[in-house]
C-alpha atoms as a PDB file:
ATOM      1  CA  UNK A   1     109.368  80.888 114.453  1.00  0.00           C
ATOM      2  CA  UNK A   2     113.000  81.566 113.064  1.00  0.00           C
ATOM      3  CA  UNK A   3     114.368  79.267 110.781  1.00  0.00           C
ATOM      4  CA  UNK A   4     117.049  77.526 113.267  1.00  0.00           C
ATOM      5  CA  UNK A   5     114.155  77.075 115.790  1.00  0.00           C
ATOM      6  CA  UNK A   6     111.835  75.272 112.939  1.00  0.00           C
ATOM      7  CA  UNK A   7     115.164  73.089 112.115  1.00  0.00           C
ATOM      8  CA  UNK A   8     115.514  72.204 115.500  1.00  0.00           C
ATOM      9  CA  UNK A   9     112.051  71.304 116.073  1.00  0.00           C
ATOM     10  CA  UNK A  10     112.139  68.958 112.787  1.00  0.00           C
ATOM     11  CA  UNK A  11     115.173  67.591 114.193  1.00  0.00           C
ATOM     12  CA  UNK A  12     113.594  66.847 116.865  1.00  0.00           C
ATOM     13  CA  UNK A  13     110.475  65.304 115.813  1.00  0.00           C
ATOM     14  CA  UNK A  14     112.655  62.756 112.968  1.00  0.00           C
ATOM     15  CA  UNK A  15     114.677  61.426 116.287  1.00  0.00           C
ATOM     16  CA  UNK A  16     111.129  60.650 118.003  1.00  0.00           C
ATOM     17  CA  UNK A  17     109.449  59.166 114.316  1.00  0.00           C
ATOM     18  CA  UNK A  18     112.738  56.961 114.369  1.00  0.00           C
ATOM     19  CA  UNK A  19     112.485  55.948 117.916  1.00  0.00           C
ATOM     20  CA  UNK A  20     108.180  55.405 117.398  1.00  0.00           C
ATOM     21  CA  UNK A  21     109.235  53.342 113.982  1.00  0.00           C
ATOM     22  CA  UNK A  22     111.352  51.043 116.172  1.00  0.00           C
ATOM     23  CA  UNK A  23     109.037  49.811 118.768  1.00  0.00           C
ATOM     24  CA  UNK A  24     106.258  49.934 116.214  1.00  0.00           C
ATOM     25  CA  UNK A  25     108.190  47.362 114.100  1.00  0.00           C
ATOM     26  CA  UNK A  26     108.985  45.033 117.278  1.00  0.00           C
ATOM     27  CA  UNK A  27     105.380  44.921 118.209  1.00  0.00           C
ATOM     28  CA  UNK A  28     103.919  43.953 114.770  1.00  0.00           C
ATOM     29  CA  UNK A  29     106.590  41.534 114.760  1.00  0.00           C
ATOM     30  CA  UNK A  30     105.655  40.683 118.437  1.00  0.00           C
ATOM     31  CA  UNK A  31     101.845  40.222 116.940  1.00  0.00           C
ATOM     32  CA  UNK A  32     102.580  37.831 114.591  1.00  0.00           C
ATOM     33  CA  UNK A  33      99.376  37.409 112.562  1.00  0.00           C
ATOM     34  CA  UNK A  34      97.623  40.398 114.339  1.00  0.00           C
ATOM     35  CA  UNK A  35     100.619  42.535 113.360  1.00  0.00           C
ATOM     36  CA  UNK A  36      98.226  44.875 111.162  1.00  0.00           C
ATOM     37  CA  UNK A  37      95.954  45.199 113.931  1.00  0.00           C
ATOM     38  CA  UNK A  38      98.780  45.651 116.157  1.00  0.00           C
ATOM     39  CA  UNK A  39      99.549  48.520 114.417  1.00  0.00           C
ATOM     40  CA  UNK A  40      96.172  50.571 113.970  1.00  0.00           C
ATOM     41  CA  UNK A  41      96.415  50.265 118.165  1.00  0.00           C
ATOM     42  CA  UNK A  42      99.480  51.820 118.249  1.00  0.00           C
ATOM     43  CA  UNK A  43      98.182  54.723 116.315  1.00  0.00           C
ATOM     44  CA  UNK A  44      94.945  54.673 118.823  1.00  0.00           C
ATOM     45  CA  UNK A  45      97.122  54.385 121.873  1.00  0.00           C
ATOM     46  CA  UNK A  46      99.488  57.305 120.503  1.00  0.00           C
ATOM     47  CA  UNK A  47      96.431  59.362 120.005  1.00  0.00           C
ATOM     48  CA  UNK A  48      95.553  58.952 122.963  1.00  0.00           C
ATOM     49  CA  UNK A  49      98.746  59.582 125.047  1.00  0.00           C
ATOM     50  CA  UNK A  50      99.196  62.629 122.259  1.00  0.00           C
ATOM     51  CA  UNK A  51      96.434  64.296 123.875  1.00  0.00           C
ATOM     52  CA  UNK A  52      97.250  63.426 127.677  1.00  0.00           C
ATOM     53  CA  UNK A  53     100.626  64.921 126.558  1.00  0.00           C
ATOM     54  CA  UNK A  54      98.960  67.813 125.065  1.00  0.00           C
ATOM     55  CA  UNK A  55      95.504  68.859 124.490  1.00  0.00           C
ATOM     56  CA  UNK A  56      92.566  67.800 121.946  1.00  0.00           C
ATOM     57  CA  UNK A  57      93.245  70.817 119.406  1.00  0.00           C
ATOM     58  CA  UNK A  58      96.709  70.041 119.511  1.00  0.00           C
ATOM     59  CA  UNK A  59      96.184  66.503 118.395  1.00  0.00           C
ATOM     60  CA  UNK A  60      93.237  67.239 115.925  1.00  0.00           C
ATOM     61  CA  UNK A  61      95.621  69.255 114.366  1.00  0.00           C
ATOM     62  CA  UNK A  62      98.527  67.246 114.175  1.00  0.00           C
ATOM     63  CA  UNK A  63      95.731  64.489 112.470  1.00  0.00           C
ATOM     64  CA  UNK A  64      94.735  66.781 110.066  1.00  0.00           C
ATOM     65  CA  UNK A  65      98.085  67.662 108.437  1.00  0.00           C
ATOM     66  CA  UNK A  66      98.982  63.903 108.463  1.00  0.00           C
ATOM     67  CA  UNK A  67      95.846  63.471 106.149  1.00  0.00           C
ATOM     68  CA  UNK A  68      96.525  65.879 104.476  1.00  0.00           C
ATOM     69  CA  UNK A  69     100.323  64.794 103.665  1.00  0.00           C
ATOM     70  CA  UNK A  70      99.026  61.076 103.216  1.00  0.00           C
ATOM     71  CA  UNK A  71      96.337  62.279 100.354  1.00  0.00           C
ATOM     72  CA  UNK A  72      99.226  63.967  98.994  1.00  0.00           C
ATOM     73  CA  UNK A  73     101.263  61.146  98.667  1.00  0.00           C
ATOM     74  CA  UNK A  74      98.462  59.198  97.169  1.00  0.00           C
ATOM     75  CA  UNK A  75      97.859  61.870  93.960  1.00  0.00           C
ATOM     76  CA  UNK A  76     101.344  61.972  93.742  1.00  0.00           C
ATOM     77  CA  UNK A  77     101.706  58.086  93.614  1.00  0.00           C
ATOM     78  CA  UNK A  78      98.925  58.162  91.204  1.00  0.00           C
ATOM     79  CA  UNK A  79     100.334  60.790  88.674  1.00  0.00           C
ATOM     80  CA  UNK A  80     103.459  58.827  88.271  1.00  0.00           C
END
C-alpha cells in the first residue's frame, strides 16, 4: 500500500473513531447508572456488525492489534 493510500485510509478510519466516540458518549450518558455496561455492549454490538460488515478474520484481526496497542499503552503508563 503506498503511503498516500495508508494516509487516506487513517484518515478515514479517525473520521469514523470520532463519529463511534460521539454516539458512544450519548448512550452512556443515555444509561445513566448502566453507562459502563452500556458501553462494553457497544463494543459487543460493533463486533458484531464488524463482522456482518466484513468477515470473522477480518475482525479477529482488527481485535488483536487493539490488544496489542492497549497492552502497550499500559507498559508505557507503567514506565512513566
Amino acid at each position: 500500500m503506498s503511503n498516500d493510500t495508508n494516509q487516506t485510509a487513517e484518515a478515514m478510519f479517525d473520521k469514523a473513531l470520532s463519529i463511534a466516540e460521539k454516539h458512544l458518549d450519548k448512550a452512556i450518558q443515555e444509561g445513566g447508572a448502566l453507562g459502563p455496561y452500556v458501553a462494553v455492549a457497544m463494543i459487543e454490538a460493533a463486533v458484531n456488525a464488524a463482522v456482518d460488515e466484513t468477515s470473522h478474520e477480518d475482525v479477529v484481526d482488527m481485535l488483536r492489534d487493539l490488544a496489542a496497542q492497549i497492552e502497550a499503552d499500559a507498559e508505557a503508563e507503567d514506565e512513566d
